[in-house]
PDB file of N, CA and C in Angstrom:
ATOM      1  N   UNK A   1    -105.723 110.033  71.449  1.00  0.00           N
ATOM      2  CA  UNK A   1    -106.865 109.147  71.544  1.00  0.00           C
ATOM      3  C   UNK A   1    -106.687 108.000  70.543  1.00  0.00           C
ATOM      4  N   UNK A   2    -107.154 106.572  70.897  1.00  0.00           N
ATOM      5  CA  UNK A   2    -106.882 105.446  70.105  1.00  0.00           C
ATOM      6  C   UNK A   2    -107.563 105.677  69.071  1.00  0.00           C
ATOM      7  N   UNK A   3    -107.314 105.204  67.994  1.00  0.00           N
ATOM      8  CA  UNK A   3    -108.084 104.864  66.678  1.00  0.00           C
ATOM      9  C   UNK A   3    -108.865 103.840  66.904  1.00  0.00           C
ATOM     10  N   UNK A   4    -109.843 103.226  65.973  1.00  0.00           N
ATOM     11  CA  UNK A   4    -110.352 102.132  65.790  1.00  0.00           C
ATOM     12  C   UNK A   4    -110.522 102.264  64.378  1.00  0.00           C
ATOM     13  N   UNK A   5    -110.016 101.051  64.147  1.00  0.00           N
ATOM     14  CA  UNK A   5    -111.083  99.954  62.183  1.00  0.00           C
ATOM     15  C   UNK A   5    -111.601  98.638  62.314  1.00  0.00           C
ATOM     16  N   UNK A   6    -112.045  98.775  61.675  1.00  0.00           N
ATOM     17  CA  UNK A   6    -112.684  97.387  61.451  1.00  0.00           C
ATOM     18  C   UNK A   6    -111.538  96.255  61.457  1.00  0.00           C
ATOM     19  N   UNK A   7    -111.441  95.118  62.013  1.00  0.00           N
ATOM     20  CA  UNK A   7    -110.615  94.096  61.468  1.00  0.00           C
ATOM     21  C   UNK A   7    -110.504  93.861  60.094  1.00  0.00           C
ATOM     22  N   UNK A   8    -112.078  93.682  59.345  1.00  0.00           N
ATOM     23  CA  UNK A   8    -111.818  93.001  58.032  1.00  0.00           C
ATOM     24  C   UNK A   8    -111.588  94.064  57.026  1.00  0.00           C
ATOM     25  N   UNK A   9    -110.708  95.047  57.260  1.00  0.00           N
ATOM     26  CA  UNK A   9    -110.424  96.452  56.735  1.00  0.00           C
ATOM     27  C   UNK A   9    -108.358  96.097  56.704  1.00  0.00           C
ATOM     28  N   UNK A  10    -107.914  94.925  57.443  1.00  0.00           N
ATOM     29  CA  UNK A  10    -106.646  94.308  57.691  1.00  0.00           C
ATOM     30  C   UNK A  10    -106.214  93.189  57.187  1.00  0.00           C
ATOM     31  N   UNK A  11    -105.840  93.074  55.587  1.00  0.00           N
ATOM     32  CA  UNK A  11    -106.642  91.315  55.597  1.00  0.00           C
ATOM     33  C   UNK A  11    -104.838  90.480  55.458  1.00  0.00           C
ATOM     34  N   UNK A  12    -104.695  89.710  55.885  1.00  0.00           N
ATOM     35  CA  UNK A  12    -103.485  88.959  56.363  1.00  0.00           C
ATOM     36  C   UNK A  12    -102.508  88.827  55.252  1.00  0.00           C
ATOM     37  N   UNK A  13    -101.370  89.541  55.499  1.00  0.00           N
ATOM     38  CA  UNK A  13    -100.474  90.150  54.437  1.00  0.00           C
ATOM     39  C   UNK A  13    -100.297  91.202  54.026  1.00  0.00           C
ATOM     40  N   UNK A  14    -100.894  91.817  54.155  1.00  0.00           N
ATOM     41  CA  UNK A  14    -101.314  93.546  54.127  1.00  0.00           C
ATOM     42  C   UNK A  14    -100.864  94.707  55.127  1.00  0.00           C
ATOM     43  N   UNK A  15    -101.120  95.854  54.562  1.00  0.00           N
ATOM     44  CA  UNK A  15    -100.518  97.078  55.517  1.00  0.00           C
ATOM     45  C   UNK A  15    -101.340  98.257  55.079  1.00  0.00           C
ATOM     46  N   UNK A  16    -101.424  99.171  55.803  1.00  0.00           N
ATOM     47  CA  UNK A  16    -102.173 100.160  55.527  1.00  0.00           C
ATOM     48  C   UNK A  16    -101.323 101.175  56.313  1.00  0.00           C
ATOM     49  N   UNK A  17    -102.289 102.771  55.861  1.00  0.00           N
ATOM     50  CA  UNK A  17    -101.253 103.730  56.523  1.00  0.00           C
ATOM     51  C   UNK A  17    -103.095 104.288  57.377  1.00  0.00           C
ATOM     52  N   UNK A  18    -102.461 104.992  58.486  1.00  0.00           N
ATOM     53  CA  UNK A  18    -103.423 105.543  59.180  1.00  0.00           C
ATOM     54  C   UNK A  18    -102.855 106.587  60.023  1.00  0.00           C
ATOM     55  N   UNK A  19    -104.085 107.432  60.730  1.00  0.00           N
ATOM     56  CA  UNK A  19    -103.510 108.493  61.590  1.00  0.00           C
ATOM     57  C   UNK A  19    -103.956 108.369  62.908  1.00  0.00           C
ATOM     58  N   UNK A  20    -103.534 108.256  63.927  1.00  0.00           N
ATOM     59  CA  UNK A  20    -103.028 108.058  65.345  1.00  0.00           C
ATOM     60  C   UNK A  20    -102.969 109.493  65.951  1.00  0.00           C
ATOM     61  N   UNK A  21    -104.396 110.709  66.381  1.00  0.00           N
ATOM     62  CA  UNK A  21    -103.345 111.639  67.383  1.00  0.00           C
ATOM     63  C   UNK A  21    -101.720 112.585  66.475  1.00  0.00           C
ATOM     64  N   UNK A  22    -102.598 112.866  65.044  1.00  0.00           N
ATOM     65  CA  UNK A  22    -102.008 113.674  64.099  1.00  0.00           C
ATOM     66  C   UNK A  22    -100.269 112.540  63.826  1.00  0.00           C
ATOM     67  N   UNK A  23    -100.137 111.320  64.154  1.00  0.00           N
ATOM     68  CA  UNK A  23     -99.459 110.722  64.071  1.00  0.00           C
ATOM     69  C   UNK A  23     -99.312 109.846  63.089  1.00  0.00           C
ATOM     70  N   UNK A  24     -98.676 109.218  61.494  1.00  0.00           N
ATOM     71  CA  UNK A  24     -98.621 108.498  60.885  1.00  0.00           C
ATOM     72  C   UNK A  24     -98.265 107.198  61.622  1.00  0.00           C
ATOM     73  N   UNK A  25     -99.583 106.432  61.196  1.00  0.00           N
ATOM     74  CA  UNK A  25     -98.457 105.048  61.641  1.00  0.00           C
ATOM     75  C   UNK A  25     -99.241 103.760  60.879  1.00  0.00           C
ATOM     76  N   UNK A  26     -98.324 102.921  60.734  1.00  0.00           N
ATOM     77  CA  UNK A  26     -98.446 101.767  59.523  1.00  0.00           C
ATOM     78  C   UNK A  26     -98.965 100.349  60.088  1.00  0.00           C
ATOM     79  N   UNK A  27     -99.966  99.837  59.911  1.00  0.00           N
ATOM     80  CA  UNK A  27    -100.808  99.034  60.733  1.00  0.00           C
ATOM     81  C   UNK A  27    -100.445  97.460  59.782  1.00  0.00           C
ATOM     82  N   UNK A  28    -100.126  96.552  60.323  1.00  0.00           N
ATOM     83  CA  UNK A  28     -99.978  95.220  59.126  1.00  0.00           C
ATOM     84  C   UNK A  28    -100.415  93.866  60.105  1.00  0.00           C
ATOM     85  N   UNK A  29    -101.257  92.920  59.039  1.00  0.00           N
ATOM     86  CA  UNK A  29    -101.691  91.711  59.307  1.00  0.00           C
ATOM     87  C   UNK A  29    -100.423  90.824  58.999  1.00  0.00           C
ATOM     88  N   UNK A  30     -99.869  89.986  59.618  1.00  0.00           N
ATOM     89  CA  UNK A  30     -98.694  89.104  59.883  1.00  0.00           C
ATOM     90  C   UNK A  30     -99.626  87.505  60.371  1.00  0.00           C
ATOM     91  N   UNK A  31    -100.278  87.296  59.413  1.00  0.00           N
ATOM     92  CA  UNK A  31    -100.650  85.504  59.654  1.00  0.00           C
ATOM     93  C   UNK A  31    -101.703  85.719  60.745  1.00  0.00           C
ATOM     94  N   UNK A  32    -102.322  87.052  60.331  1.00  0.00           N
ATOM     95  CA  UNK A  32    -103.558  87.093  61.549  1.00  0.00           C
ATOM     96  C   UNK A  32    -103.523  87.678  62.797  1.00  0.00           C
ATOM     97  N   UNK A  33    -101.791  88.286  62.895  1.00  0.00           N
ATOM     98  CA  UNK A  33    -101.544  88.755  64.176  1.00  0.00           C
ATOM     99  C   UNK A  33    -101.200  90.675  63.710  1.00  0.00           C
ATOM    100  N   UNK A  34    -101.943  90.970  64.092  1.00  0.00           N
ATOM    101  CA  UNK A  34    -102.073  92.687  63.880  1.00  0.00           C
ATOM    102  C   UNK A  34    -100.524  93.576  65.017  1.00  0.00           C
ATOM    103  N   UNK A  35    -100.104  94.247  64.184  1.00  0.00           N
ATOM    104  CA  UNK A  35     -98.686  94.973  64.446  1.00  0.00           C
ATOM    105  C   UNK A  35     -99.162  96.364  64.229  1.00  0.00           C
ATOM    106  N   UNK A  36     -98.364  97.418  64.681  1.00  0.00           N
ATOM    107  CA  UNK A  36     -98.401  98.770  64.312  1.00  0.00           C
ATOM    108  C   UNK A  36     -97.061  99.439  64.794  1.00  0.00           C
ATOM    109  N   UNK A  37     -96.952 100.148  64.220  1.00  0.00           N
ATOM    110  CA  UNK A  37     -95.770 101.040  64.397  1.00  0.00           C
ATOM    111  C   UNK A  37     -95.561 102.459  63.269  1.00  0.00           C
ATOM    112  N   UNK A  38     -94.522 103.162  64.236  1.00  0.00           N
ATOM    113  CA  UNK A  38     -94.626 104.749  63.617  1.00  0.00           C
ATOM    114  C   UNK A  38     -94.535 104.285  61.660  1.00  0.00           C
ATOM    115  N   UNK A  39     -95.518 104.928  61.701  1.00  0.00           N
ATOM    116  CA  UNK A  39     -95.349 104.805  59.888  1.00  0.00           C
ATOM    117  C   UNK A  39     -94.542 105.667  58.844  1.00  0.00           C
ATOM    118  N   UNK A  40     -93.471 106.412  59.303  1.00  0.00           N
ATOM    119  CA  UNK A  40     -92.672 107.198  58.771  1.00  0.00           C
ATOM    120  C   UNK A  40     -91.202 106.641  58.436  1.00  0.00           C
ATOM    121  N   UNK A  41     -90.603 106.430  57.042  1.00  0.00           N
ATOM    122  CA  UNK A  41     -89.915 105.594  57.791  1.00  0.00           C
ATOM    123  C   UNK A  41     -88.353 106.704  57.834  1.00  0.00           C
ATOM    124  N   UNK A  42     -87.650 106.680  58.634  1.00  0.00           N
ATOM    125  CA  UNK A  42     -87.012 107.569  58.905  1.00  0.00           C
ATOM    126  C   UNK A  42     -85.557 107.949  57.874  1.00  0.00           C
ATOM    127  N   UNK A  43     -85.427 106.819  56.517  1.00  0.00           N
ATOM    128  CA  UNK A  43     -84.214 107.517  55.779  1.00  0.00           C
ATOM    129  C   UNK A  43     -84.807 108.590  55.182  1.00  0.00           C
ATOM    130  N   UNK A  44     -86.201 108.835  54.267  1.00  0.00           N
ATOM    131  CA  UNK A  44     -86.501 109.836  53.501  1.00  0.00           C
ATOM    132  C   UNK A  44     -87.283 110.215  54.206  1.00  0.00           C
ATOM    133  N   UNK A  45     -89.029 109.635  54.721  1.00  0.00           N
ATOM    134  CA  UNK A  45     -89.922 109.867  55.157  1.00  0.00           C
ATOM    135  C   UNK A  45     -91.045 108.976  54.173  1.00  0.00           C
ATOM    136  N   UNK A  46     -90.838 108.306  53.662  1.00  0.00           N
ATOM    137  CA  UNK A  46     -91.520 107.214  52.943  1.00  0.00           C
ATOM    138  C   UNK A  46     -92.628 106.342  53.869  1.00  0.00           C
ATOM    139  N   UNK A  47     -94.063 106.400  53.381  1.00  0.00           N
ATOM    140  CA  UNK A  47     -94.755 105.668  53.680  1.00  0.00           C
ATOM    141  C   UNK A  47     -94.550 103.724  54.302  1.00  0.00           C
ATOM    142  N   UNK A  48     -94.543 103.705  55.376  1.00  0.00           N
ATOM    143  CA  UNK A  48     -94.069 102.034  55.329  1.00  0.00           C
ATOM    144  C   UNK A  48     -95.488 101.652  55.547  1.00  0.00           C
ATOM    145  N   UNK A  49     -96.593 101.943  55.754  1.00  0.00           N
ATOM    146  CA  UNK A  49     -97.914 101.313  55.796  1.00  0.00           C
ATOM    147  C   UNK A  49     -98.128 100.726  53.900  1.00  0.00           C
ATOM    148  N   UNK A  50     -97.923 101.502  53.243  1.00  0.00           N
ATOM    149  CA  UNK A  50     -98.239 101.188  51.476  1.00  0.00           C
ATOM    150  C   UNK A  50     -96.852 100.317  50.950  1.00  0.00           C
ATOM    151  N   UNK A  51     -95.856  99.844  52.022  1.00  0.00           N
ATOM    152  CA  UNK A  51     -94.606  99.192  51.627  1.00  0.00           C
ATOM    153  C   UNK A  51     -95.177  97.645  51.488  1.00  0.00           C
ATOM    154  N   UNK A  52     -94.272  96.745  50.775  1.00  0.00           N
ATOM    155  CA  UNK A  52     -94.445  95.048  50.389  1.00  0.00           C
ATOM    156  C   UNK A  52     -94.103  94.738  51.889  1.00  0.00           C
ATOM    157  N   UNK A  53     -94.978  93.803  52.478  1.00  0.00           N
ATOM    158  CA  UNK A  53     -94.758  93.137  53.361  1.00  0.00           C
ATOM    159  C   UNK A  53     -94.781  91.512  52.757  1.00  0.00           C
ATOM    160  N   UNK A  54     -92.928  90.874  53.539  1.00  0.00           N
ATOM    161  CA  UNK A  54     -92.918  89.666  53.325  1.00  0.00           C
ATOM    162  C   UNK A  54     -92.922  89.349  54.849  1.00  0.00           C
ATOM    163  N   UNK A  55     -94.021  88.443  55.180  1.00  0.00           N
ATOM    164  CA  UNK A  55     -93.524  87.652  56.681  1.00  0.00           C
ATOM    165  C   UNK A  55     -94.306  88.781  57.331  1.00  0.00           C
ATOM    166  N   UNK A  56     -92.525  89.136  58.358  1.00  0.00           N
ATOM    167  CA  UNK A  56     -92.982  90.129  59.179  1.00  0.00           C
ATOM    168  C   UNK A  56     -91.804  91.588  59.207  1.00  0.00           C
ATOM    169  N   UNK A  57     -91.872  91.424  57.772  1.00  0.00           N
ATOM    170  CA  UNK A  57     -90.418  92.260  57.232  1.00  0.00           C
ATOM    171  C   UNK A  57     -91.510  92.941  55.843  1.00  0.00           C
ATOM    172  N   UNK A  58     -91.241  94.865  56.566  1.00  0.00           N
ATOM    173  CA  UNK A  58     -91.650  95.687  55.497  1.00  0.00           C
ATOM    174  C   UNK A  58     -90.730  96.493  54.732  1.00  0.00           C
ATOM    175  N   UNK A  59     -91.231  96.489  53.652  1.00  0.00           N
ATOM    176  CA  UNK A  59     -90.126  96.915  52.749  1.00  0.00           C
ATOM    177  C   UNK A  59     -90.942  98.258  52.091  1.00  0.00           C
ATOM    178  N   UNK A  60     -89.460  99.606  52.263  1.00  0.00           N
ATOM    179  CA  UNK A  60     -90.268 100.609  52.486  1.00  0.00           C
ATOM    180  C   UNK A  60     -90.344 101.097  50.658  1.00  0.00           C
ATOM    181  N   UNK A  61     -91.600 101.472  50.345  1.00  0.00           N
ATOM    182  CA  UNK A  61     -91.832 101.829  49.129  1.00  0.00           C
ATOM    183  C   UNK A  61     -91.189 102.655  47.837  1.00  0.00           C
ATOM    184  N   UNK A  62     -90.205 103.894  48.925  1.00  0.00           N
ATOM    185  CA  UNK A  62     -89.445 104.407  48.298  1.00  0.00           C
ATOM    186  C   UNK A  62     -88.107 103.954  48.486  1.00  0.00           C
ATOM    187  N   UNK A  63     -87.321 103.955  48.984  1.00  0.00           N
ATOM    188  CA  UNK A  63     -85.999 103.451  48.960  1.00  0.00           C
ATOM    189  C   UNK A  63     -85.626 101.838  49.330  1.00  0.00           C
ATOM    190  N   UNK A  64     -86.381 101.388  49.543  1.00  0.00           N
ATOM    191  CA  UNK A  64     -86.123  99.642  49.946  1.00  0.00           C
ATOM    192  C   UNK A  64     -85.283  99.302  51.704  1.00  0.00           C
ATOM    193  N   UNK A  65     -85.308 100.674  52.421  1.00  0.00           N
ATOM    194  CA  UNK A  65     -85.025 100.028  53.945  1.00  0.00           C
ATOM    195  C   UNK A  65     -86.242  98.708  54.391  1.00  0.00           C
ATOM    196  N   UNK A  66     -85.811  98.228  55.070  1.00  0.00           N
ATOM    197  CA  UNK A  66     -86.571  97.250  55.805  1.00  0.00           C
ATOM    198  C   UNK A  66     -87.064  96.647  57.322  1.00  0.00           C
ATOM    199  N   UNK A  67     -87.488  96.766  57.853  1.00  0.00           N
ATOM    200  CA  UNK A  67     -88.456  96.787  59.339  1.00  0.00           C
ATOM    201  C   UNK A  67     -89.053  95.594  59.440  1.00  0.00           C
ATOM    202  N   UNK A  68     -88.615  95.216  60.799  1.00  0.00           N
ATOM    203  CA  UNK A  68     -89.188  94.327  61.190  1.00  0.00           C
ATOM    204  C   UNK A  68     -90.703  94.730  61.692  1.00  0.00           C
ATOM    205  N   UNK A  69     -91.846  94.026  61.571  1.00  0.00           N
ATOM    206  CA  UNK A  69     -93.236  95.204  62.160  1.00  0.00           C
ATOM    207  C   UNK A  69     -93.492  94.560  63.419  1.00  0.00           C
ATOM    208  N   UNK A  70     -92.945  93.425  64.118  1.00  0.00           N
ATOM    209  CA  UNK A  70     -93.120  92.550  64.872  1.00  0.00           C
ATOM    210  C   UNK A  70     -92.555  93.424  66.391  1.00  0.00           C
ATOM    211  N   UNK A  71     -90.834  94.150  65.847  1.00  0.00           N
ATOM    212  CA  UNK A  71     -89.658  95.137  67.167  1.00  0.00           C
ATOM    213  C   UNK A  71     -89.955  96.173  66.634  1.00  0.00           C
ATOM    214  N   UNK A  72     -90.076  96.189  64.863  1.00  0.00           N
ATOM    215  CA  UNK A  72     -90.230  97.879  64.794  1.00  0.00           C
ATOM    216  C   UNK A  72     -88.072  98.121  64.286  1.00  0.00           C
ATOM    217  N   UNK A  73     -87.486  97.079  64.178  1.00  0.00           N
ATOM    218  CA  UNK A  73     -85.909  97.189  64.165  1.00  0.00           C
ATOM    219  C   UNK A  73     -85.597  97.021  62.515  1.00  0.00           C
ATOM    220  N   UNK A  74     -84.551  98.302  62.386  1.00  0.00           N
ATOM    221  CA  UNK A  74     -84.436  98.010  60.911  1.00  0.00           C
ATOM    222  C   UNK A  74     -83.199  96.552  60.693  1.00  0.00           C
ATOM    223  N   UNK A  75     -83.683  96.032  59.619  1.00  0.00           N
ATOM    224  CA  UNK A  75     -82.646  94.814  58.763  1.00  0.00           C
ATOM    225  C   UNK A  75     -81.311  95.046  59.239  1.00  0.00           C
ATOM    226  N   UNK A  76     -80.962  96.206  58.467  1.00  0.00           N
ATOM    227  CA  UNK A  76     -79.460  96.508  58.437  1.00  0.00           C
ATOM    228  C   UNK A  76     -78.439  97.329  59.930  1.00  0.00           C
ATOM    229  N   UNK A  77     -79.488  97.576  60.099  1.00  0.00           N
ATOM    230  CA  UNK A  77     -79.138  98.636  61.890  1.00  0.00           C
ATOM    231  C   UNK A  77     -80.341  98.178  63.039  1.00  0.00           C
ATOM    232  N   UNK A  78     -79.571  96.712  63.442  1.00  0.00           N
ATOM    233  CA  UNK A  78     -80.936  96.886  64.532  1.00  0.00           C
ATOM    234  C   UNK A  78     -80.826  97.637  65.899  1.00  0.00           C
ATOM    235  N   UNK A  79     -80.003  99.255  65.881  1.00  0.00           N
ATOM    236  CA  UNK A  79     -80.256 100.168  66.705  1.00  0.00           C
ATOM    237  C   UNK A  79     -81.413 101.035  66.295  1.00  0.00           C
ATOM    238  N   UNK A  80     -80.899 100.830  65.002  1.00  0.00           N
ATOM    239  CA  UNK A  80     -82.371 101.845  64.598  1.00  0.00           C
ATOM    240  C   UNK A  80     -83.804 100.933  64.302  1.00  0.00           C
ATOM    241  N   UNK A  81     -84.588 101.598  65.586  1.00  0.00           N
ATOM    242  CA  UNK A  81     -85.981 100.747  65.568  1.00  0.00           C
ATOM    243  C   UNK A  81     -87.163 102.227  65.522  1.00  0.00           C
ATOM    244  N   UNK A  82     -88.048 101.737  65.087  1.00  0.00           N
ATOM    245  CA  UNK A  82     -88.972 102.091  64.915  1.00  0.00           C
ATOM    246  C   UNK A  82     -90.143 102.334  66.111  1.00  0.00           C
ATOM    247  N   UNK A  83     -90.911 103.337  66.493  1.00  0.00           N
ATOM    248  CA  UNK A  83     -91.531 102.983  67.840  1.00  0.00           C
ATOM    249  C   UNK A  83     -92.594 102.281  67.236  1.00  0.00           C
ATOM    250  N   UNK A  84     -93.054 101.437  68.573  1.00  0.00           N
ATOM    251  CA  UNK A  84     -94.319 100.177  68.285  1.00  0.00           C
ATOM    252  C   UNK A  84     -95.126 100.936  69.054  1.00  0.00           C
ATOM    253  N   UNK A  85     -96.900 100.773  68.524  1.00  0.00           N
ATOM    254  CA  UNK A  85     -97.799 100.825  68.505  1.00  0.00           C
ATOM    255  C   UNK A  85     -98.200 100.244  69.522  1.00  0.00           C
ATOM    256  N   UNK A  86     -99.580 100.083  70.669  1.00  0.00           N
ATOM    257  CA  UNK A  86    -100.045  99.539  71.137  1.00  0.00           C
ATOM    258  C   UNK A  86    -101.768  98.882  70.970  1.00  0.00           C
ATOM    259  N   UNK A  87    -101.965  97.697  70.392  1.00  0.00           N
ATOM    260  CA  UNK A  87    -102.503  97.131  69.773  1.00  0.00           C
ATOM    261  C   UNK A  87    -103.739  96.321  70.440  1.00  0.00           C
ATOM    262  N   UNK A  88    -104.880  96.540  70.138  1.00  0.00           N
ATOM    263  CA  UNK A  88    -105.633  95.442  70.837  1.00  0.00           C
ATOM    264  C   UNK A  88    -107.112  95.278  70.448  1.00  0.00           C
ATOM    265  N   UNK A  89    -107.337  94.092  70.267  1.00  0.00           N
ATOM    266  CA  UNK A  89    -108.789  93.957  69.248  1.00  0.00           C
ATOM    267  C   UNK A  89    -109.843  93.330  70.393  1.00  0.00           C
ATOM    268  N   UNK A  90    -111.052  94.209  69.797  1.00  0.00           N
ATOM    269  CA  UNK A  90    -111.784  93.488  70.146  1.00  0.00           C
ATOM    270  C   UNK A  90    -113.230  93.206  69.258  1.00  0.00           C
ATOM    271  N   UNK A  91    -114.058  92.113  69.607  1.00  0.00           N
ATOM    272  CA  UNK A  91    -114.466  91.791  68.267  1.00  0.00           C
ATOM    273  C   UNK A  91    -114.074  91.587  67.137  1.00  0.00           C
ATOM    274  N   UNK A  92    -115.267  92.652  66.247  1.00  0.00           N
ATOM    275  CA  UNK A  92    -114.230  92.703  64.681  1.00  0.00           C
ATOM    276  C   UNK A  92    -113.588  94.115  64.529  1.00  0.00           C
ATOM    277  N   UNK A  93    -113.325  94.732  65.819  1.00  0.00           N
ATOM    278  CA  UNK A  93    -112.454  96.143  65.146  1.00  0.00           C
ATOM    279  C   UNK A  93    -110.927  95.807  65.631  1.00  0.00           C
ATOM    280  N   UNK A  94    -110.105  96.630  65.621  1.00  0.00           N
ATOM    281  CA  UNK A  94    -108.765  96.823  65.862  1.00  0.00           C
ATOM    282  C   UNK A  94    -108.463  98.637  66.503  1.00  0.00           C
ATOM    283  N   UNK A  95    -107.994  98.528  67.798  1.00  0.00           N
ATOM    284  CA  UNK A  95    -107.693  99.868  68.443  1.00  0.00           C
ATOM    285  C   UNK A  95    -106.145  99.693  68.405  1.00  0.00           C
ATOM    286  N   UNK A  96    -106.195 101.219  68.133  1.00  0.00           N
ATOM    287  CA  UNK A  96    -104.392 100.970  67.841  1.00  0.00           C
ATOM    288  C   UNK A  96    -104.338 102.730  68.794  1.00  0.00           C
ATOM    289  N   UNK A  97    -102.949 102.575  69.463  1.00  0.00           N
ATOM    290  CA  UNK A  97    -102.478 103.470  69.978  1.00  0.00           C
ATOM    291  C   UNK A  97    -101.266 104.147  69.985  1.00  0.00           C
ATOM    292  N   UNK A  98    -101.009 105.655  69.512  1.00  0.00           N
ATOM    293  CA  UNK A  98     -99.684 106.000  69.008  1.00  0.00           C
ATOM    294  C   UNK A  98     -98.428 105.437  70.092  1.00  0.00           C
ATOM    295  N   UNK A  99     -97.699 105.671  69.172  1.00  0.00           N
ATOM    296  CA  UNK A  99     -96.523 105.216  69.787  1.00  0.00           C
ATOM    297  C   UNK A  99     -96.143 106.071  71.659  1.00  0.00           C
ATOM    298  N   UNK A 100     -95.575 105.299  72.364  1.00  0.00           N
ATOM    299  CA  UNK A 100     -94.867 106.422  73.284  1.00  0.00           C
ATOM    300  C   UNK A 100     -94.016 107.223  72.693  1.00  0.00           C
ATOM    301  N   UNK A 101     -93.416 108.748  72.978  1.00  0.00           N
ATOM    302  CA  UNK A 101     -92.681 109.528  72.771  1.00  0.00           C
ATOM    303  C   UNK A 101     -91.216 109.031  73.386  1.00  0.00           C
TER     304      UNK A 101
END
């Protein structure tokens, strides 16, 4: 089942971590345009919702891999991607939906 938050709970530049359907996944404002994707990130298991976002490039908190939040594709291996979220606002909330399997 989708989540919902508030929009102004997303504020542009930012990332948060949330749960999706017992699912981690990392929600980020990119210049006003809302992204999501699996929030695990797969070298250790490090939070990428609480990671530095520059742009549209997250940088993961514990070891420094990096994700695009836009494909969900890492920097250095863009085979290895991340699954994307399905995203869609209305009003002032934000519904986000786990990834496909």
């Amino acid at each position: 089942m989708p989540k919902r938050i508030p929009l102004a709970d997303l504020p542009p530049g930012e990332g948060r971590t949330i749960e999706v359907d017992n699912q981690v996944i990392a929600v980020f404002n990119v210049g006003g345009q809302i992204h999501a994707m699996d929030g695990i990130c797969p070298h250790a298991g490090g939070p990428l919702g609480d990671g530095y976002l520059d742009g549209n490039l997250v940088t993961c908190p514990w070891h420094g891999w990096q994700f695009d939040v836009t494909t969900g594709a890492c920097t250095f291996s863009p085979d290895m991607v991340q699954g994307l979220c399905g995203v869609t606002i209305t009003g002032n909330e934000v519904e986000i939906s786990a990834p496909a399997e």
